[in-house]
Protein backbone atom coordinates (compact mmCIF):
# COMPACT_ATOMS: atom_id res chain seq x y z
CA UNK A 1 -62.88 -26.63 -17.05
CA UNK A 2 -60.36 -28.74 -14.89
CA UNK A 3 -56.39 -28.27 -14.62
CA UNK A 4 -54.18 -30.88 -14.91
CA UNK A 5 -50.27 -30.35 -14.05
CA UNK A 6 -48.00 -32.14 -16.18
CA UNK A 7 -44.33 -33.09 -16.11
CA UNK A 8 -42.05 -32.53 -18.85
CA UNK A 9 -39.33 -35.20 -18.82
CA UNK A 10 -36.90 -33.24 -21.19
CA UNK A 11 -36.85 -29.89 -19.50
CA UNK A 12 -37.88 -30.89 -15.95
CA UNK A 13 -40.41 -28.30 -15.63
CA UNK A 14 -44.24 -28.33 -14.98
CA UNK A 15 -46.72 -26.76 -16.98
CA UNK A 16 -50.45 -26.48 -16.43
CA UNK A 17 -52.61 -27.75 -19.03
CA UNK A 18 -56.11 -27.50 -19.89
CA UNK A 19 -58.56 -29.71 -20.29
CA UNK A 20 -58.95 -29.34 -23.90
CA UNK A 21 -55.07 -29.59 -24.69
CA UNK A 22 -53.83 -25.81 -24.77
CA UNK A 23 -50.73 -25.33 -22.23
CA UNK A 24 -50.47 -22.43 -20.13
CA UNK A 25 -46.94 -20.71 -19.63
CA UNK A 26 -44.54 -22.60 -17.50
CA UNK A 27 -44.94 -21.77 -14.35
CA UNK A 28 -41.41 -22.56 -12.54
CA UNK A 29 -38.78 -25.91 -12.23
CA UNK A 30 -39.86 -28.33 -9.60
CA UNK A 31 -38.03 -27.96 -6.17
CA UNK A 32 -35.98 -31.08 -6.39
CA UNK A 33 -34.65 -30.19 -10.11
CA UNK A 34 -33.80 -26.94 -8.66
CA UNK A 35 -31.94 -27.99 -5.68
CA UNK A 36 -29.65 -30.08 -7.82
CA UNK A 37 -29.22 -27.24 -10.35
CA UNK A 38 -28.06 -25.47 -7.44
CA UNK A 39 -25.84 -28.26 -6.34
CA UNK A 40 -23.95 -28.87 -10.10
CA UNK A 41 -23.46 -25.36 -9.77
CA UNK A 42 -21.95 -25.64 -6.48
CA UNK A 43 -19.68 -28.43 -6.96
CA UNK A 44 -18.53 -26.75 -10.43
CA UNK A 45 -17.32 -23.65 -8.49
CA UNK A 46 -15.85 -25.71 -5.99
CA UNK A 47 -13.61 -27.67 -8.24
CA UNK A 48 -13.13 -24.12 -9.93
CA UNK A 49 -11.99 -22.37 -6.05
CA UNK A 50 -9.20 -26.16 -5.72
CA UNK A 51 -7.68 -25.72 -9.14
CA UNK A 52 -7.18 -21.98 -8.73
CA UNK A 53 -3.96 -22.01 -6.58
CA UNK A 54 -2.55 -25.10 -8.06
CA UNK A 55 -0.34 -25.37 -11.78
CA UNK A 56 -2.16 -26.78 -15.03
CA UNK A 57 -0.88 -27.49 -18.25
CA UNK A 58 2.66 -27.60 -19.25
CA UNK A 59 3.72 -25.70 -15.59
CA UNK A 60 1.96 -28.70 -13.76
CA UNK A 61 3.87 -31.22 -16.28
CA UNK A 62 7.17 -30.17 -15.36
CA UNK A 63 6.25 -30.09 -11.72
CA UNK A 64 5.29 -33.49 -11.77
CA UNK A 65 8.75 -34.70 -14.51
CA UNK A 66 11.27 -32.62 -11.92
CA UNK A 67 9.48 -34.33 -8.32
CA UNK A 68 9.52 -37.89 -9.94
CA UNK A 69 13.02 -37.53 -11.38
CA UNK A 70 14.23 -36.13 -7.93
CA UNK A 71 12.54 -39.00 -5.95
CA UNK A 72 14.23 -41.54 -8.85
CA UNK A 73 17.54 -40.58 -8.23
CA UNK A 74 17.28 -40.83 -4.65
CA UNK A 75 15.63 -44.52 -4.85
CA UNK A 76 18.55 -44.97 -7.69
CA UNK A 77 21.47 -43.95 -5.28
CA UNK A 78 20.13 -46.62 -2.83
CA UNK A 79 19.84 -49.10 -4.93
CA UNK A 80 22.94 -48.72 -6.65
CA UNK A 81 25.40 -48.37 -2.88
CA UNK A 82 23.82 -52.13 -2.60
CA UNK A 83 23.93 -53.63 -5.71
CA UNK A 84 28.17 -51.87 -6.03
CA UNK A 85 29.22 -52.59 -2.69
CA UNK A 86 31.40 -55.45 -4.28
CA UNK A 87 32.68 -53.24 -6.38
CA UNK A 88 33.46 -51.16 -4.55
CA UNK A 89 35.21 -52.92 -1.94
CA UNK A 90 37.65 -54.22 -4.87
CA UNK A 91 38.24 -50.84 -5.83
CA UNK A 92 39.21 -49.83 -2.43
CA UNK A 93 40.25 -52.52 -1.17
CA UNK A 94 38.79 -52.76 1.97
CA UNK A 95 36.33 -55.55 2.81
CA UNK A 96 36.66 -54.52 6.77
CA UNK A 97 34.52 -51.45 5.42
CA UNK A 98 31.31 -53.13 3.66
CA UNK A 99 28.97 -53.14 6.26
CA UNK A 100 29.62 -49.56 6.16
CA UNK A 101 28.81 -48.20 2.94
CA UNK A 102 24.84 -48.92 3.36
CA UNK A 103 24.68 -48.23 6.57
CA UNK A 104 26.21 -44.99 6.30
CA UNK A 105 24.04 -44.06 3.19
CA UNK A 106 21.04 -44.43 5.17
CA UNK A 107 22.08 -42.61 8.19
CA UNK A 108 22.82 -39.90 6.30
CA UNK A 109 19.47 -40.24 4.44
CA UNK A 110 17.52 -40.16 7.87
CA UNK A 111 19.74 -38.08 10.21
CA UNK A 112 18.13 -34.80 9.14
CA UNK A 113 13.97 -36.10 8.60
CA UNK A 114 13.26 -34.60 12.12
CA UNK A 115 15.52 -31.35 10.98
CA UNK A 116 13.36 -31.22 8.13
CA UNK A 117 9.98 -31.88 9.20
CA UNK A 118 10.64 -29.08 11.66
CA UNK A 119 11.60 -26.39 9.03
CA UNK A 120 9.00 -26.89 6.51
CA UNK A 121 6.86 -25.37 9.13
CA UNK A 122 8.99 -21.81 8.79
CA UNK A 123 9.94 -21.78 5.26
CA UNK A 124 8.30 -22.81 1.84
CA UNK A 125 8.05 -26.43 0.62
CA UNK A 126 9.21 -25.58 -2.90
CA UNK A 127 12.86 -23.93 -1.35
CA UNK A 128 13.29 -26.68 1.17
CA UNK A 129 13.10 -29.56 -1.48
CA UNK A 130 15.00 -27.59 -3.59
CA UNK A 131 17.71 -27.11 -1.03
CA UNK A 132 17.65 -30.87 0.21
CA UNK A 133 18.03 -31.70 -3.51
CA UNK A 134 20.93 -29.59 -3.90
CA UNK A 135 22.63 -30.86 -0.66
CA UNK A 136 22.14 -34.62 -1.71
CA UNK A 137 23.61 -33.88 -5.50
CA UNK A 138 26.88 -32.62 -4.10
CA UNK A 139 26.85 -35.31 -1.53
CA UNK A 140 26.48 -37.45 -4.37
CA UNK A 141 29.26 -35.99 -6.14
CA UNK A 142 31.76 -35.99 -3.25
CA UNK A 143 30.97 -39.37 -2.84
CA UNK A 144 31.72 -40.41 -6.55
CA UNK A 145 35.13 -38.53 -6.19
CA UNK A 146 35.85 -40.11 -2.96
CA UNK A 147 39.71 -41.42 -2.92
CA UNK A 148 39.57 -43.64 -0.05
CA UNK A 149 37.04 -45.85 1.92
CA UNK A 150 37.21 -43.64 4.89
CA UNK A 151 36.62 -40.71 2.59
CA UNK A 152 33.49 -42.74 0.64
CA UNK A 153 32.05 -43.92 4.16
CA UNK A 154 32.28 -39.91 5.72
């Protein structure tokens, strides 16, 4: 009687068979279908461990709705101090201040990036945003109620 071993494509396991056709029990998975077994498994519990600290579903939707929205409006402001500043000077009436009104948008835009950058390191991301958000909406609004130039420019 001689042994053969034999392959199974399907499950990826060896069997033993004998000579005249009856299989034997399986004996065990080869080592390379094993070792990427193991590896699916690993990579499946990995992407489990990434997803565990971060929102899904309808929390992760309205995460995403409020940070594009808030980096819109920003984009929007600057946009719209360049494409008004004629309007603005008519409404004022002060051309001596147009250079201004841009320039002092994005100082006031990039002044505190090095104030920031320094205090996300102390407190949470999700307050600081929150708090810069807040500070440039009633910046915005004192800027849309702004009676004078001066007052528009400061």
């Amino acid at each position: 009687m001689e042994l053969q071993s034999v392959v199974d494509p399907k499950t990826a396991t060896s069997a033993i068979e004998l000579e005249d056709g009856d299989q034997a029990a399986q004996t065990s998975t080869s080592s390379q279908e094993q070792a990427r077994a193991e590896e699916e498994a690993g990579s499946a519990a990995d992407e489990e461990s990434e997803n565990v600290h971060g929102p899904t579903g309808i929390r992760f939707a309205l995460l995403f709705i409020c940070l594009f929205l808030g980096n819109f409006f920003v984009g929007y402001d600057s946009s719209c101090i360049g494409t008004l500043s004629p309007v603005i000077t008519n409404q004022f009436n002060a051309l001596s201040d147009l250079g201004w009104y841009q320039t002092a948008y994005l100082l006031a835009l990039s002044a505190p990036m090095l104030i920031f950058g320094r205090l996300y390191s102390f407190y949470s991301m999700k307050t600081l945003y929150m708090s810069s958000i807040f500070v440039f909406v009633i910046g915005t609004v004192l800027t849309a109620a702004a009676p004078t130039s001066t007052a528009f420019i400061m």
